[in-house]
PDB file of N, CA and C in Angstrom:
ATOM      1  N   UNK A   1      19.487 -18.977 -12.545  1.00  0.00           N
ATOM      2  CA  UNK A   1      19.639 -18.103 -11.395  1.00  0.00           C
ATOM      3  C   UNK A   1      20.340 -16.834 -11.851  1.00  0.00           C
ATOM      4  N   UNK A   2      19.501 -15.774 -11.845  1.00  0.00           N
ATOM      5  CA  UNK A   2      20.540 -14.668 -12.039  1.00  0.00           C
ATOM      6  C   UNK A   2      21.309 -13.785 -10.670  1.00  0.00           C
ATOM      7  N   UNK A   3      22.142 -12.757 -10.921  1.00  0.00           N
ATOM      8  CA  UNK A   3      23.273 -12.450 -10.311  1.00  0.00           C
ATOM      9  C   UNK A   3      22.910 -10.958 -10.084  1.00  0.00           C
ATOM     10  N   UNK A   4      22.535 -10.149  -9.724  1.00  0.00           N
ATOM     11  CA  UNK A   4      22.450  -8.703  -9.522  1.00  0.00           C
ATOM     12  C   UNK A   4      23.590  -8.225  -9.239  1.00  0.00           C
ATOM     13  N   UNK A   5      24.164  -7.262  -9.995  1.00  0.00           N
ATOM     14  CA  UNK A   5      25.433  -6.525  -9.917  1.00  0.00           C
ATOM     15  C   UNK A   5      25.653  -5.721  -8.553  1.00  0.00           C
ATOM     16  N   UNK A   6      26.831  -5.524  -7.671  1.00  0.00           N
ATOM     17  CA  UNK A   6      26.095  -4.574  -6.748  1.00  0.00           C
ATOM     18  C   UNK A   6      25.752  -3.511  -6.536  1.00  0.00           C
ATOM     19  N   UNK A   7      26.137  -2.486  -7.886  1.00  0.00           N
ATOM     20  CA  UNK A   7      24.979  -1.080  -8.280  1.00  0.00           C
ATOM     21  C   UNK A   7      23.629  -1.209  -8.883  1.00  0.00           C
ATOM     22  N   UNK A   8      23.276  -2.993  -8.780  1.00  0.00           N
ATOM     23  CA  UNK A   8      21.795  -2.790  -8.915  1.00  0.00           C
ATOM     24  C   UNK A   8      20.975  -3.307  -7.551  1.00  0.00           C
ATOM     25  N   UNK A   9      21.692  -4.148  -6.524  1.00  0.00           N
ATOM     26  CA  UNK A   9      21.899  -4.121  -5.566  1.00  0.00           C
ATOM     27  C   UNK A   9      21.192  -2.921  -4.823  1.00  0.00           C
ATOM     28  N   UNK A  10      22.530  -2.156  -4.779  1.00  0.00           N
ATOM     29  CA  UNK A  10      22.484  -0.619  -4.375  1.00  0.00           C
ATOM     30  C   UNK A  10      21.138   0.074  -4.435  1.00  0.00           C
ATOM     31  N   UNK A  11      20.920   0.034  -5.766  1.00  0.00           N
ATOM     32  CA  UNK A  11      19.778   0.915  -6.401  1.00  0.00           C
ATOM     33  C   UNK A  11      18.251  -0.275  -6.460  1.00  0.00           C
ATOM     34  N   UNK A  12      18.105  -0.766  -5.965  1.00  0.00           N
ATOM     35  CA  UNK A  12      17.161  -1.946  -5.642  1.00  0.00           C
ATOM     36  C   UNK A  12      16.918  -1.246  -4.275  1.00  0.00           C
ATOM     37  N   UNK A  13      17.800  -1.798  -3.337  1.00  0.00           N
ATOM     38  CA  UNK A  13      17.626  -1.583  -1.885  1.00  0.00           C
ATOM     39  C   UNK A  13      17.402   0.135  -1.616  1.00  0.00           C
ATOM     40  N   UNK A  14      17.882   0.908  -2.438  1.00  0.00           N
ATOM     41  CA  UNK A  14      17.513   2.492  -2.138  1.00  0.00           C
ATOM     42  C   UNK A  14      15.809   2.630  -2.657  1.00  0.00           C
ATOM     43  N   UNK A  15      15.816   2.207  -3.696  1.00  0.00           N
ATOM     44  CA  UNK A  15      14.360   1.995  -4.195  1.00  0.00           C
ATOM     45  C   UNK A  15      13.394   1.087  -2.875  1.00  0.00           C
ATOM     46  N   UNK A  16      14.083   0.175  -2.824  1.00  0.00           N
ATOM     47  CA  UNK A  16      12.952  -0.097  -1.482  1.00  0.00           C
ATOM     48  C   UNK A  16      12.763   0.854  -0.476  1.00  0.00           C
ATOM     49  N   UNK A  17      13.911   1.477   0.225  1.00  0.00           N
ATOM     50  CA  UNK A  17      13.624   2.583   1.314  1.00  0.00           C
ATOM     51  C   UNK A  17      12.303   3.620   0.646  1.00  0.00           C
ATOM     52  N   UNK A  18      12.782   4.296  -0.256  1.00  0.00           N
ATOM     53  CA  UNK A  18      12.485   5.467  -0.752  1.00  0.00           C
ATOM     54  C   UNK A  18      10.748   4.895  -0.902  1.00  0.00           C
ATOM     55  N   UNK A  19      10.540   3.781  -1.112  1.00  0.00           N
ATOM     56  CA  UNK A  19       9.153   3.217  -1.219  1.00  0.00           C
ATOM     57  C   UNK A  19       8.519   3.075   0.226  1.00  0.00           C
ATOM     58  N   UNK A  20       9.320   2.778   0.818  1.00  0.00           N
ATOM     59  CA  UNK A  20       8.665   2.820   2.497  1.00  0.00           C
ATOM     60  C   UNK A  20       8.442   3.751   3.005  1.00  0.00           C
ATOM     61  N   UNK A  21       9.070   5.023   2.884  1.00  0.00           N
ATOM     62  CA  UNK A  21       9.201   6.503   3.429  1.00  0.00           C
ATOM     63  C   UNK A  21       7.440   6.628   2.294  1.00  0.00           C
ATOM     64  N   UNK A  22       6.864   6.378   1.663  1.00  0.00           N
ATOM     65  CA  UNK A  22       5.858   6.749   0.473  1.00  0.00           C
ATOM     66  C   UNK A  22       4.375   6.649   1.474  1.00  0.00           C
ATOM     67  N   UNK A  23       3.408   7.465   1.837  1.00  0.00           N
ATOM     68  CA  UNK A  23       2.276   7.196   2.578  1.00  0.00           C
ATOM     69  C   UNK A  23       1.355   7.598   1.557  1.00  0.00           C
ATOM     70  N   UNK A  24       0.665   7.247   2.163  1.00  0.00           N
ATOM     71  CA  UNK A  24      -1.402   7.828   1.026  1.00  0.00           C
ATOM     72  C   UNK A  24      -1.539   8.995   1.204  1.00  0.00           C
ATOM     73  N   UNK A  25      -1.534  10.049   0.233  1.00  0.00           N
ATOM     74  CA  UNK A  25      -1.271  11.541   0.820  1.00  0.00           C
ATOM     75  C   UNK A  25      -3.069  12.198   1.600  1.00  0.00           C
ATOM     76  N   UNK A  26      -3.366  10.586   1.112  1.00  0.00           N
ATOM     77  CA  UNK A  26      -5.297  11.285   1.880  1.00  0.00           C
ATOM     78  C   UNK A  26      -5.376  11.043   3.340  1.00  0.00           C
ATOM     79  N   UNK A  27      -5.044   9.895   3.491  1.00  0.00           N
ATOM     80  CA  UNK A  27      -5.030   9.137   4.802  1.00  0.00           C
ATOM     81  C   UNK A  27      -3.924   8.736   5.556  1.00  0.00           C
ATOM     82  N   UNK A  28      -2.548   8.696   4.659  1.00  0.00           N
ATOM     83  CA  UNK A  28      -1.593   8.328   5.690  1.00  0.00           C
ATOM     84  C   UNK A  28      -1.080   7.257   5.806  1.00  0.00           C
ATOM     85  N   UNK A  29      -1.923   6.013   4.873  1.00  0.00           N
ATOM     86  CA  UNK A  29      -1.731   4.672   4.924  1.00  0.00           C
ATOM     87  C   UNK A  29      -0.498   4.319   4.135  1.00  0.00           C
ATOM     88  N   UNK A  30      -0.642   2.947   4.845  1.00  0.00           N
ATOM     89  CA  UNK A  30       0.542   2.630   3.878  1.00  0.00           C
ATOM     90  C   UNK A  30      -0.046   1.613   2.362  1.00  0.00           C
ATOM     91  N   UNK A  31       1.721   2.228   1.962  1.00  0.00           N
ATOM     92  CA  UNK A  31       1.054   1.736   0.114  1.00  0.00           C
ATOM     93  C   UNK A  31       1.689   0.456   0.348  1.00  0.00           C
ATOM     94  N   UNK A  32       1.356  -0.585  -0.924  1.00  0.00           N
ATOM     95  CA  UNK A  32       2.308  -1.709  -1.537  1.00  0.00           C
ATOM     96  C   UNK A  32       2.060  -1.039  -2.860  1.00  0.00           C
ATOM     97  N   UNK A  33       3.274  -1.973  -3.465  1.00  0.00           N
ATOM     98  CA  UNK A  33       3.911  -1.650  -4.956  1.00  0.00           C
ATOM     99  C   UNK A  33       3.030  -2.702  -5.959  1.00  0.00           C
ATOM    100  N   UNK A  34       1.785  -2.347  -6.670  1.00  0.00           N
ATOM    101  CA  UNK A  34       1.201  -3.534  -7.545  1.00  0.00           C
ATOM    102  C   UNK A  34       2.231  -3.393  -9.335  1.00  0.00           C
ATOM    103  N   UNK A  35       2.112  -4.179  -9.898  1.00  0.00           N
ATOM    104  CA  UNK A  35       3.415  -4.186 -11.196  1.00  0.00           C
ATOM    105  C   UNK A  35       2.601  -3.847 -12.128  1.00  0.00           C
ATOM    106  N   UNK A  36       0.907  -4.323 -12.499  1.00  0.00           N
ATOM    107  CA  UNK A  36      -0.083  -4.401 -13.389  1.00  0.00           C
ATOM    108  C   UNK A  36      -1.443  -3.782 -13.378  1.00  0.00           C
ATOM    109  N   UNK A  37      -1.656  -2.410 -13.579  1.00  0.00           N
ATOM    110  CA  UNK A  37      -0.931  -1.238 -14.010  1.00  0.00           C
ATOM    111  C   UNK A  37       0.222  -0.873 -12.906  1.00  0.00           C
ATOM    112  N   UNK A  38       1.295  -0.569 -13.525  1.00  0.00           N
ATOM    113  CA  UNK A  38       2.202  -0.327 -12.406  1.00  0.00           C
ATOM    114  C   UNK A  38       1.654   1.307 -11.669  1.00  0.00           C
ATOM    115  N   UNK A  39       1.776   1.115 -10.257  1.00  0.00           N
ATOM    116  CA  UNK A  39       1.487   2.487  -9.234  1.00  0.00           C
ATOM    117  C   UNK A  39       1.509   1.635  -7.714  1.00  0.00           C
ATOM    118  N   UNK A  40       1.248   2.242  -7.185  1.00  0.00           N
ATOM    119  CA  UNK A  40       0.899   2.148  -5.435  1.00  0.00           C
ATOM    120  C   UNK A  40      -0.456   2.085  -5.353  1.00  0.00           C
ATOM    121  N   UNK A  41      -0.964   1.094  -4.336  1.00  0.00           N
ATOM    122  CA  UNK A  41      -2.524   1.025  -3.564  1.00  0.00           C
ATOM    123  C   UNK A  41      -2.387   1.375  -2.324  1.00  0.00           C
ATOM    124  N   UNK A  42      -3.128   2.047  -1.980  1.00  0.00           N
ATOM    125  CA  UNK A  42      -3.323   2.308  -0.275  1.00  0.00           C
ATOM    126  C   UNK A  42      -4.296   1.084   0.439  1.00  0.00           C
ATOM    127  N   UNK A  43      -3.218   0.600   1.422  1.00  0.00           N
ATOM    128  CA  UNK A  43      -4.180  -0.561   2.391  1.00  0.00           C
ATOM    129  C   UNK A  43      -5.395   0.294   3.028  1.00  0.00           C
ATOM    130  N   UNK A  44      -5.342   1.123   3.481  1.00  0.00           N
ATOM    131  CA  UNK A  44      -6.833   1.743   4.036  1.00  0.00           C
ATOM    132  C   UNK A  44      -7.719   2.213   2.726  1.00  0.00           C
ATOM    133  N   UNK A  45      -7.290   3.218   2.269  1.00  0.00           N
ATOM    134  CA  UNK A  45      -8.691   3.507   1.483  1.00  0.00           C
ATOM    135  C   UNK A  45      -8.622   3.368   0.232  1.00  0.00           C
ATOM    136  N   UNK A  46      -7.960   2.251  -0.234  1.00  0.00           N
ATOM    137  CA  UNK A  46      -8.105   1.680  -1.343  1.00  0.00           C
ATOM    138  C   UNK A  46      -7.966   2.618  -2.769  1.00  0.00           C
ATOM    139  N   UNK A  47      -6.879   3.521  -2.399  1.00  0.00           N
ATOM    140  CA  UNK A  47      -6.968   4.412  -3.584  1.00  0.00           C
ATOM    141  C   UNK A  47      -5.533   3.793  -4.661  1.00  0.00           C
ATOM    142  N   UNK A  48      -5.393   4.091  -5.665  1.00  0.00           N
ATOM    143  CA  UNK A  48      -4.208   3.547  -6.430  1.00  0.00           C
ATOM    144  C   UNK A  48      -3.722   4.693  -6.790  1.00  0.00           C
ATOM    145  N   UNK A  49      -2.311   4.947  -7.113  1.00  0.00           N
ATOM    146  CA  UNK A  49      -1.708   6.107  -7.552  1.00  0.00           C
ATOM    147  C   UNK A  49      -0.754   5.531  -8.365  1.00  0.00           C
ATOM    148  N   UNK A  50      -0.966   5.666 -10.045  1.00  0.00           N
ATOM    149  CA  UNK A  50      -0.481   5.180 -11.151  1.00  0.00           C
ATOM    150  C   UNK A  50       1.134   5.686 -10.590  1.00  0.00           C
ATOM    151  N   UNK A  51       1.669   4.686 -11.443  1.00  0.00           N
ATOM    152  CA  UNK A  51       3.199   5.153 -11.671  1.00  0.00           C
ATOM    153  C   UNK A  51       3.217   5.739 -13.331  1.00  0.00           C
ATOM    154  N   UNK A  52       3.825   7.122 -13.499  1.00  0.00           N
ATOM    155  CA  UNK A  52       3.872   7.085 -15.235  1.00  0.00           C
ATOM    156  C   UNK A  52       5.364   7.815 -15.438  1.00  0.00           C
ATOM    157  N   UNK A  53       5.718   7.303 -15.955  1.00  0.00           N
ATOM    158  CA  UNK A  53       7.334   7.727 -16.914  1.00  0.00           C
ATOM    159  C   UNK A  53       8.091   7.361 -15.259  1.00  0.00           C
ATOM    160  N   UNK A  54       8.247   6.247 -14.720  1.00  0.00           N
ATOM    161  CA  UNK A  54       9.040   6.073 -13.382  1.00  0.00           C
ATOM    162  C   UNK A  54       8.441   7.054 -12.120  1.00  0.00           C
ATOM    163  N   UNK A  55       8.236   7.439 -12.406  1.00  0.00           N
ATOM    164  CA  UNK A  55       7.604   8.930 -11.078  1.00  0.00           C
ATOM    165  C   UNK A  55       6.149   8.519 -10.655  1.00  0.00           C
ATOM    166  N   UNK A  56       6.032   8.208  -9.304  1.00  0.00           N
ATOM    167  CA  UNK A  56       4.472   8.216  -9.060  1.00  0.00           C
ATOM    168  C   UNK A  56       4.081   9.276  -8.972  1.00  0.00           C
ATOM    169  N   UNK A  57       2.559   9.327  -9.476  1.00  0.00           N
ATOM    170  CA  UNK A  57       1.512  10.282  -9.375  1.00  0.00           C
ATOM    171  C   UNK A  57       0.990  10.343  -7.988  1.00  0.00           C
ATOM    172  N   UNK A  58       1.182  11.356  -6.622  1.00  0.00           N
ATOM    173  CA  UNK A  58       0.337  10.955  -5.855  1.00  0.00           C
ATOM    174  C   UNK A  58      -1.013  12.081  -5.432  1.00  0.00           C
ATOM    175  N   UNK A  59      -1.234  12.932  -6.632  1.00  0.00           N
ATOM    176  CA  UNK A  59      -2.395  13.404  -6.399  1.00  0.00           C
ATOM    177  C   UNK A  59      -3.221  13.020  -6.513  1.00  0.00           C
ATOM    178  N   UNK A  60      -4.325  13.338  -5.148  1.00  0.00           N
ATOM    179  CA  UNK A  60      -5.448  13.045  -4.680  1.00  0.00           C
ATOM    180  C   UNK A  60      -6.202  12.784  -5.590  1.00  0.00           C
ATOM    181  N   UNK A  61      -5.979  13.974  -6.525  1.00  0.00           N
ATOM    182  CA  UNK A  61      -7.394  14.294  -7.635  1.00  0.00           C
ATOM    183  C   UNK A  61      -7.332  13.291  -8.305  1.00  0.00           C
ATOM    184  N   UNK A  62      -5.901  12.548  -8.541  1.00  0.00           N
ATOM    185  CA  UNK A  62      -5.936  11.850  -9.707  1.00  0.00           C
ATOM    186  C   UNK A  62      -5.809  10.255  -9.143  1.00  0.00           C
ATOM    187  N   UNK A  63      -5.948  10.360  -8.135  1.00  0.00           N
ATOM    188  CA  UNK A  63      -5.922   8.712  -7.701  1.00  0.00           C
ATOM    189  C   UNK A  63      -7.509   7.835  -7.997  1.00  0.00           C
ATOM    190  N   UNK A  64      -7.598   6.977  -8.711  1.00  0.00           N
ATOM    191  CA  UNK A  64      -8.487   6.019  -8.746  1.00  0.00           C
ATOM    192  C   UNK A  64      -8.850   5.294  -7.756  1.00  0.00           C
ATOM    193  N   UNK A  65      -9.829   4.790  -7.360  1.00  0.00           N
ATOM    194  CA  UNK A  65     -10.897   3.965  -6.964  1.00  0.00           C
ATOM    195  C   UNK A  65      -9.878   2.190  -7.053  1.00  0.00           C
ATOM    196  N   UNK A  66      -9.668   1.565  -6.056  1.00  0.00           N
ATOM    197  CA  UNK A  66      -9.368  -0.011  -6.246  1.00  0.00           C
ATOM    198  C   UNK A  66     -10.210  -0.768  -5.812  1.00  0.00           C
ATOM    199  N   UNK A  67     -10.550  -2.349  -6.318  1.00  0.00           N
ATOM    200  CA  UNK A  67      -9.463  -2.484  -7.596  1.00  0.00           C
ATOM    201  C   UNK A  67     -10.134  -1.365  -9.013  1.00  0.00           C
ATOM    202  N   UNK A  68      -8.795  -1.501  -9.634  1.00  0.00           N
ATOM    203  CA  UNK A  68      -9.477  -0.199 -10.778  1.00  0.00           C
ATOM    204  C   UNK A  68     -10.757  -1.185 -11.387  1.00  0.00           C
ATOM    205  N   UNK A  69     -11.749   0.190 -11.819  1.00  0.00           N
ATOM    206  CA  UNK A  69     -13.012  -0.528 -12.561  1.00  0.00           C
ATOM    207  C   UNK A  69     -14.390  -0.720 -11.672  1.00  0.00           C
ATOM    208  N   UNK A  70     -13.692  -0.551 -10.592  1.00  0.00           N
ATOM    209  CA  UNK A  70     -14.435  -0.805  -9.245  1.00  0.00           C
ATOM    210  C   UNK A  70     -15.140   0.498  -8.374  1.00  0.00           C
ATOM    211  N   UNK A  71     -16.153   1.372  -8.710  1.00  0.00           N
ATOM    212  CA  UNK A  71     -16.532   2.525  -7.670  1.00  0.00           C
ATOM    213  C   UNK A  71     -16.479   2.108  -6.581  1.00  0.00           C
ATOM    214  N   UNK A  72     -15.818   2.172  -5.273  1.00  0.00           N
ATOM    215  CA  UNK A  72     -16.054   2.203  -3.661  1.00  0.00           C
ATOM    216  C   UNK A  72     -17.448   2.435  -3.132  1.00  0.00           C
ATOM    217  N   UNK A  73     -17.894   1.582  -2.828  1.00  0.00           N
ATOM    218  CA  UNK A  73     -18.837   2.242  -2.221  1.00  0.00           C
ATOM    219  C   UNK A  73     -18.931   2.312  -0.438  1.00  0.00           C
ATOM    220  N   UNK A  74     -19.314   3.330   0.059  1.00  0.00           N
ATOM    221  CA  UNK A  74     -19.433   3.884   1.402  1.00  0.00           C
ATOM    222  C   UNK A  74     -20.657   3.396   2.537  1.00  0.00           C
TER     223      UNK A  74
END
C-alpha cells in the first residue's frame, strides 16, 4: 500500500480540477484522460489530443481520429 505525501496529494487533486475545466476545443465535449499513448479523447467526436513533454496538444489540426489507426467514418 503506498502513502501519497500531502504535496502530492495537493498536486494530484489540482491536476484533477485543471483536467475537468479541459473541453474538446471542436465540439465542447468532454475529455477522459487515456495513459497509452498518453493525451485526452473526446466522448463526442472521438478526437484524441496527444499529451507531449506534460502539456496537452489541443489543436484541432493536430488531433487524431479514435481509436488511433482508426479513420471515422461519417
Amino acid at each position: 500500500m503506498s502513502v501519497l505525501a500531502s504535496s502530492e496529494v495537493s498536486s494530484v487533486s489540482q491536476q484533477e480540477r485543471l483536467i475537468d475545466l479541459l473541453a474538446c476545443p471542436k465540439c465542447h465535449g468532454s475529455l477522459r484522460h487515456v495513459a497509452a499513448p498518453e493525451g485526452y479523447v473526446c466522448e463526442t467526436c472521438h478526437l484524441f489530443y496527444a499529451v507531449s513533454d506534460g502539456l496537452p496538444n489541443m489543436l484541432i489540426d493536430d488531433a487524431k481520429p479514435w481509436p488511433l489507426g482508426h479513420a471515422r467514418m461519417s
